[in-house]
N, C-alpha and C. Protein backbone atom coordinates (compact mmCIF):
# COMPACT_ATOMS: atom_id res chain seq x y z
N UNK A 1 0.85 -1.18 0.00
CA UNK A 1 0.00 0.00 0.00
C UNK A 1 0.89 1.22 0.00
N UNK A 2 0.66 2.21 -1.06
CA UNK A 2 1.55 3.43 -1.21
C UNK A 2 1.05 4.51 -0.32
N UNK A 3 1.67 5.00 0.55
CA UNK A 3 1.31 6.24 1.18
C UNK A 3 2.03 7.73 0.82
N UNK A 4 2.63 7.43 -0.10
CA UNK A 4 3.33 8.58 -0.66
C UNK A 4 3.97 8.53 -2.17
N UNK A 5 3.24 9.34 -3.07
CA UNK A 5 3.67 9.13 -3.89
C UNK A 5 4.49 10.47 -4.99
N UNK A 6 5.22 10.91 -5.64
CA UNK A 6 6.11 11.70 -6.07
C UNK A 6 6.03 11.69 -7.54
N UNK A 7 5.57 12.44 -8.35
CA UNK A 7 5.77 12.26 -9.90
C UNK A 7 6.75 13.13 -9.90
N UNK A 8 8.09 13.36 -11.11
CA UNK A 8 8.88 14.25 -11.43
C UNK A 8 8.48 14.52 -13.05
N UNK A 9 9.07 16.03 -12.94
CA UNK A 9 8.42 16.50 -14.42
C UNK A 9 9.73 17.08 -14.34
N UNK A 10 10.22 17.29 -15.99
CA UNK A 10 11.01 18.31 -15.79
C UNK A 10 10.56 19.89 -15.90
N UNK A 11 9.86 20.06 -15.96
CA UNK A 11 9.22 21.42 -15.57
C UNK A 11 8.65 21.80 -14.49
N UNK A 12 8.65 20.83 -13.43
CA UNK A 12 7.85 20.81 -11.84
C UNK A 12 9.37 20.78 -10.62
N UNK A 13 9.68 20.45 -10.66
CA UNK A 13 11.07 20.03 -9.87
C UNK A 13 12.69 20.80 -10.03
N UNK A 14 12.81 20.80 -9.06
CA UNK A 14 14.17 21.80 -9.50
C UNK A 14 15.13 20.34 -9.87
N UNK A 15 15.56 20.57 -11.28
CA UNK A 15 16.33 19.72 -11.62
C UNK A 15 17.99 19.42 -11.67
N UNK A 16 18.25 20.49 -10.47
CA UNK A 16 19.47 20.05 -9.69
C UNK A 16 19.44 18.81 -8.84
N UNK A 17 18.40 18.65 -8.39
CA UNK A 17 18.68 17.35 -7.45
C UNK A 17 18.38 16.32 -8.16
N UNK A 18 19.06 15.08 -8.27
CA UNK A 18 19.64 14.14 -8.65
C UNK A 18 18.16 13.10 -8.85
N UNK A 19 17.63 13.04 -10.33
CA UNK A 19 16.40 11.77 -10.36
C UNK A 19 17.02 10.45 -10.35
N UNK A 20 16.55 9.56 -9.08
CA UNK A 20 17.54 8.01 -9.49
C UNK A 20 16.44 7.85 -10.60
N UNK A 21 15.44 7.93 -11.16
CA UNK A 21 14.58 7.56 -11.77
C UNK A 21 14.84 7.54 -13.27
N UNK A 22 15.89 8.31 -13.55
CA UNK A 22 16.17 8.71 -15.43
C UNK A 22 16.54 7.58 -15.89
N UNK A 23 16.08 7.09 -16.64
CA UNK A 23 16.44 6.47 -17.34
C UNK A 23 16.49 4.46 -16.75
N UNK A 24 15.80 4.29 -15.98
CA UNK A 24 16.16 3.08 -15.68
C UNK A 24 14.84 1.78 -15.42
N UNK A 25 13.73 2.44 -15.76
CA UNK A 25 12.71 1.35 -15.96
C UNK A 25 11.94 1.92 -16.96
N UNK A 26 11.53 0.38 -17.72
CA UNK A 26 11.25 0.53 -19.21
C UNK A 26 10.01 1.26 -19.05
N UNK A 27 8.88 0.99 -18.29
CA UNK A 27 7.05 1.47 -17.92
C UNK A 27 7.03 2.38 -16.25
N UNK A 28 7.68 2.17 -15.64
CA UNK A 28 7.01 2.93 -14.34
C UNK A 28 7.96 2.87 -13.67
N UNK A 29 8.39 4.35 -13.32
CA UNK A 29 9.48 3.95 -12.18
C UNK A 29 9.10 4.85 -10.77
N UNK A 30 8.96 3.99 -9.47
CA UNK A 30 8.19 5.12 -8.28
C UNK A 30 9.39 5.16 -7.40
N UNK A 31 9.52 6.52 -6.68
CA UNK A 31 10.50 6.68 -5.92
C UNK A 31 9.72 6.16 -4.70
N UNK A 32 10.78 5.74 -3.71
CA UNK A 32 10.42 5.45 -2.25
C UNK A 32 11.72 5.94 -1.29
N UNK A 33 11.57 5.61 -0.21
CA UNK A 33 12.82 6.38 0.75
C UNK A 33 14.00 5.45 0.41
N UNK A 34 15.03 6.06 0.22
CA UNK A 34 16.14 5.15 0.04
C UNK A 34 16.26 5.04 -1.56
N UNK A 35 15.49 4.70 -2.43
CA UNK A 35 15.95 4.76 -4.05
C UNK A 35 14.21 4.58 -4.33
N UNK A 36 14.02 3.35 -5.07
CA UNK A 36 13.33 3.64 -6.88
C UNK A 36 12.25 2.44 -6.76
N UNK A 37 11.49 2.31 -7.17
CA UNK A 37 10.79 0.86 -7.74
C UNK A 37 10.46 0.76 -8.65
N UNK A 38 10.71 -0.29 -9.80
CA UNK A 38 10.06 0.02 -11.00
C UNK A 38 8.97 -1.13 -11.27
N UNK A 39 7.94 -0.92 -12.10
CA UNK A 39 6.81 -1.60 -11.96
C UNK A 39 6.07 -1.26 -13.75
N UNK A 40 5.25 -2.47 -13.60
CA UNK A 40 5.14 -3.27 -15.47
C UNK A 40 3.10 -2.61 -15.20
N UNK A 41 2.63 -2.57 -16.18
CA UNK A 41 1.64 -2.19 -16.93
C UNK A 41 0.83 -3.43 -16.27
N UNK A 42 -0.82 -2.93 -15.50
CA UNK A 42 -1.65 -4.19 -15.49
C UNK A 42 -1.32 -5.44 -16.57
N UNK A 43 -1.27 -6.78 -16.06
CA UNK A 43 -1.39 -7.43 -16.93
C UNK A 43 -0.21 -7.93 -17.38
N UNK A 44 0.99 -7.42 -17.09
CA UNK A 44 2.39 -7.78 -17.56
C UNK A 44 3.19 -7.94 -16.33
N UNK A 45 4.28 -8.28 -16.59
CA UNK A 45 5.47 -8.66 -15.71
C UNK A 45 6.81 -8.52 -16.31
N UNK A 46 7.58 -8.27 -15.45
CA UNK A 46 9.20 -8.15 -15.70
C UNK A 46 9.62 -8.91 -16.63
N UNK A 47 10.45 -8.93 -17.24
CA UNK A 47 11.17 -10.39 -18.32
C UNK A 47 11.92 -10.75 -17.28
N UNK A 48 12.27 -12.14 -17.89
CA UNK A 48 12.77 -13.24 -16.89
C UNK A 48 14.30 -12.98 -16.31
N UNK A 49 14.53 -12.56 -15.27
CA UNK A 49 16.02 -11.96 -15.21
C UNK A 49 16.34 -10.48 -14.57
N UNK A 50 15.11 -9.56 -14.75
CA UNK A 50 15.24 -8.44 -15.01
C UNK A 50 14.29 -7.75 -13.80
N UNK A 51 14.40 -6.88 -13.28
CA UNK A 51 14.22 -5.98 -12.41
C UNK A 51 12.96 -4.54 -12.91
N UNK A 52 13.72 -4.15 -14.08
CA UNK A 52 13.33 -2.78 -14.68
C UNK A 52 12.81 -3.23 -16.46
N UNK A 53 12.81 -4.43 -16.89
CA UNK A 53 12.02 -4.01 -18.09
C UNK A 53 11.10 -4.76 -17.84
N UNK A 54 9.87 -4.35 -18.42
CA UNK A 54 8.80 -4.72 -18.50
C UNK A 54 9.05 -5.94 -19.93
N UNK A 55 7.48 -6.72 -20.10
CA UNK A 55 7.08 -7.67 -21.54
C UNK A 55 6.33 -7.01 -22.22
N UNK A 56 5.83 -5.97 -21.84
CA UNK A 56 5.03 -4.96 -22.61
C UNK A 56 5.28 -4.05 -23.41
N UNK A 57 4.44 -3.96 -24.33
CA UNK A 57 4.98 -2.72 -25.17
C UNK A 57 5.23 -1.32 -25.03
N UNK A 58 5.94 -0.86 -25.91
CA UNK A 58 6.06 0.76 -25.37
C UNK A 58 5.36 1.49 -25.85
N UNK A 59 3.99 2.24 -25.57
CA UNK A 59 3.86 3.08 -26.42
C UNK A 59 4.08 4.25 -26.85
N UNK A 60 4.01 5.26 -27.33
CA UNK A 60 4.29 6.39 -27.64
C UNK A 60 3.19 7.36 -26.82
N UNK A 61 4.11 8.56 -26.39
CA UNK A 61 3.00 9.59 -25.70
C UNK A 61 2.02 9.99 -26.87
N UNK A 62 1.05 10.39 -26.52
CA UNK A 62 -0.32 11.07 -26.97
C UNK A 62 0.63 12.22 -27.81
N UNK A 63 0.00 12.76 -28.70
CA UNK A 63 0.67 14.17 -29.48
C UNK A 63 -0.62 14.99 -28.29
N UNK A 64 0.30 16.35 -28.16
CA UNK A 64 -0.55 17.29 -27.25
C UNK A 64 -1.74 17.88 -28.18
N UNK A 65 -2.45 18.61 -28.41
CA UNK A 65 -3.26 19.69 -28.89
C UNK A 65 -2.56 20.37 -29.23
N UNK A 66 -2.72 21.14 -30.47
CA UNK A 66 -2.41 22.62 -30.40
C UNK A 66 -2.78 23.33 -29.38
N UNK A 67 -2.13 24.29 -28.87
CA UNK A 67 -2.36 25.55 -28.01
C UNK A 67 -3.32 26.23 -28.21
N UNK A 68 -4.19 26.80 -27.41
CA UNK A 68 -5.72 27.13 -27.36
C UNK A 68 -5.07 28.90 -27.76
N UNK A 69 -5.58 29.40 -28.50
CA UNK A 69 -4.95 30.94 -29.02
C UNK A 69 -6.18 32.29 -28.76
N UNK A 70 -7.15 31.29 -28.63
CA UNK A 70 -8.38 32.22 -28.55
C UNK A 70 -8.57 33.44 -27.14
N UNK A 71 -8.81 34.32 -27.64
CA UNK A 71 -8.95 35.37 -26.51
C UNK A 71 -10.53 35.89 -25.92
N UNK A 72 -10.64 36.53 -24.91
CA UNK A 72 -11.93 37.16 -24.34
C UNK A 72 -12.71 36.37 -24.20
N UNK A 73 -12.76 35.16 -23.30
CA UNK A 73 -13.61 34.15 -23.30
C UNK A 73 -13.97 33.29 -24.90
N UNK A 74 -12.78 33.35 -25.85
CA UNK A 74 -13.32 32.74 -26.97
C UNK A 74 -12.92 30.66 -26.48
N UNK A 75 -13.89 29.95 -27.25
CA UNK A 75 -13.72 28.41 -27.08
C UNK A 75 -12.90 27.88 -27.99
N UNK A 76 -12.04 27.53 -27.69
CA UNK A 76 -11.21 26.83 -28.80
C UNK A 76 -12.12 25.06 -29.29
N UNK A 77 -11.42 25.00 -30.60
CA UNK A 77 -12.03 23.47 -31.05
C UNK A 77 -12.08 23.38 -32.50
N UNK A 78 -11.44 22.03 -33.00
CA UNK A 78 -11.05 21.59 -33.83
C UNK A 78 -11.93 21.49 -35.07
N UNK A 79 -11.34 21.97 -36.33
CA UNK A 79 -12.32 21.79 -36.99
C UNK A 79 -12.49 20.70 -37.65
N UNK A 80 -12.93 20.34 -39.11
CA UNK A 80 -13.32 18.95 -39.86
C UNK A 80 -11.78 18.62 -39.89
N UNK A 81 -10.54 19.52 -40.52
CA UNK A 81 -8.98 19.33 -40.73
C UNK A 81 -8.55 19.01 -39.66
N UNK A 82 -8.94 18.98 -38.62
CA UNK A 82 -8.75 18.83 -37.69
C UNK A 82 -7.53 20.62 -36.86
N UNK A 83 -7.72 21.41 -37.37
CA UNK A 83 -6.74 22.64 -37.34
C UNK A 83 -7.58 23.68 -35.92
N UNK A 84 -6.99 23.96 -34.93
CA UNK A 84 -7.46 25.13 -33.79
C UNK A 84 -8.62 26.00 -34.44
N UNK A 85 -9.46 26.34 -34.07
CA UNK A 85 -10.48 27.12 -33.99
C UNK A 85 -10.84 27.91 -33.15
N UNK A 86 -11.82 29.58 -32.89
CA UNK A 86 -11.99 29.66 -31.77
C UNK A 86 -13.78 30.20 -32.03
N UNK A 87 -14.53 29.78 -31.19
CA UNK A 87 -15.74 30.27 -31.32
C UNK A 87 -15.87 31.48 -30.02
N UNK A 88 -15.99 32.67 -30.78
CA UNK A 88 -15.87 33.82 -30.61
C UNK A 88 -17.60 33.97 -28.95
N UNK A 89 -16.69 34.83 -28.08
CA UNK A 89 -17.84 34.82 -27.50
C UNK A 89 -18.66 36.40 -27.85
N UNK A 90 -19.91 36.36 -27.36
CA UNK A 90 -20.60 37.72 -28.01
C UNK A 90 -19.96 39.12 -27.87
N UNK A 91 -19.77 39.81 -28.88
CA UNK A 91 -18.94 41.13 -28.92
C UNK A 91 -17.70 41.18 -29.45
N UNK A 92 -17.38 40.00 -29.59
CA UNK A 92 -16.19 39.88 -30.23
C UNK A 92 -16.41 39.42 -31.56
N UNK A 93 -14.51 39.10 -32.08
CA UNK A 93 -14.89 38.41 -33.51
C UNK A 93 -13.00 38.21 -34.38
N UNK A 94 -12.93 37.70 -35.19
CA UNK A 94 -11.45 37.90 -35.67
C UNK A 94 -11.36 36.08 -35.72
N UNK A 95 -10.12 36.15 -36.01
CA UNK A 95 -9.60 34.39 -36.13
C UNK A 95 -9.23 34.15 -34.82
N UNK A 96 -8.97 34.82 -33.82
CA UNK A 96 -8.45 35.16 -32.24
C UNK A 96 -9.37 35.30 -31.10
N UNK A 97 -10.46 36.06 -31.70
CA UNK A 97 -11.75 36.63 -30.88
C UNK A 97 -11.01 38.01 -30.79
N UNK A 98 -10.04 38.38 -31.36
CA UNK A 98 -9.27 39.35 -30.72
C UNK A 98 -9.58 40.94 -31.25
N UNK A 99 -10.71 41.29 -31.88
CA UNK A 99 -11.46 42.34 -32.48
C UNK A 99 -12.79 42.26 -31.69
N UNK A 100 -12.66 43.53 -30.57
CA UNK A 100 -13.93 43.70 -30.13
C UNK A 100 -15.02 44.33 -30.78
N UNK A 101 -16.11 44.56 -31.11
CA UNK A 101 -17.27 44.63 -31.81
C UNK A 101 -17.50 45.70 -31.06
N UNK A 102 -17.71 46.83 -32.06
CA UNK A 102 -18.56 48.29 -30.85
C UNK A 102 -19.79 47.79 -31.04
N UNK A 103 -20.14 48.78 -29.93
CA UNK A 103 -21.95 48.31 -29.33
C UNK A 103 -22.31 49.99 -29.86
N UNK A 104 -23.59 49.62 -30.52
CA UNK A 104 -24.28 50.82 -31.13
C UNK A 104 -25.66 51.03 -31.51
């Protein structure tokens, strides 16, 4: 049972202090006091011999989204091309939302 658990990002963590974690298990690696544990995907197990690789496959991260660009409460969302969009909220308008609309 885990009572503490630690993700590292390199954008979250000051990356002076030392990750035992880089680089050394193929699917999951959890820190605990003292060093590391590494651990396999529901359903899989270590190869025979081995500590840190998993029998499972690797997959590839998700591709992110484009970056949401829309301004003044505008909604971003994809169109048929699948390319950023922003649906403009009322008063506004532009490819941005970024042209406010005078009121008259």
């Amino acid at each position: 049972w885990l009572t503490q658990v630690r993700i590292y990002h390199q954008h979250r963590y000051n990356q002076s202090v030392p990750n035992p974690c880089k680089d050394v298990c193929s699917h999951l690696c959890l820190l605990r006091p003292g060093g590391y544990t590494c651990t396999c995907p529901q359903g899989t197990r270590f190869i025979e011999g081995s500590s840190t690789e998993c029998d499972a496959a690797i997959e590839s991260p998700p591709t992110m989204p484009p970056a949401c660009r829309c301004m003044y409460g505008g909604t971003c969302y994809l169109d048929e091309s699948g390319l950023p969009k922003c649906k403009c909220s009322y008063g506004y308008t532009g490819n941005y939302c970024e042209i406010g609309l005078s009121k008259g």
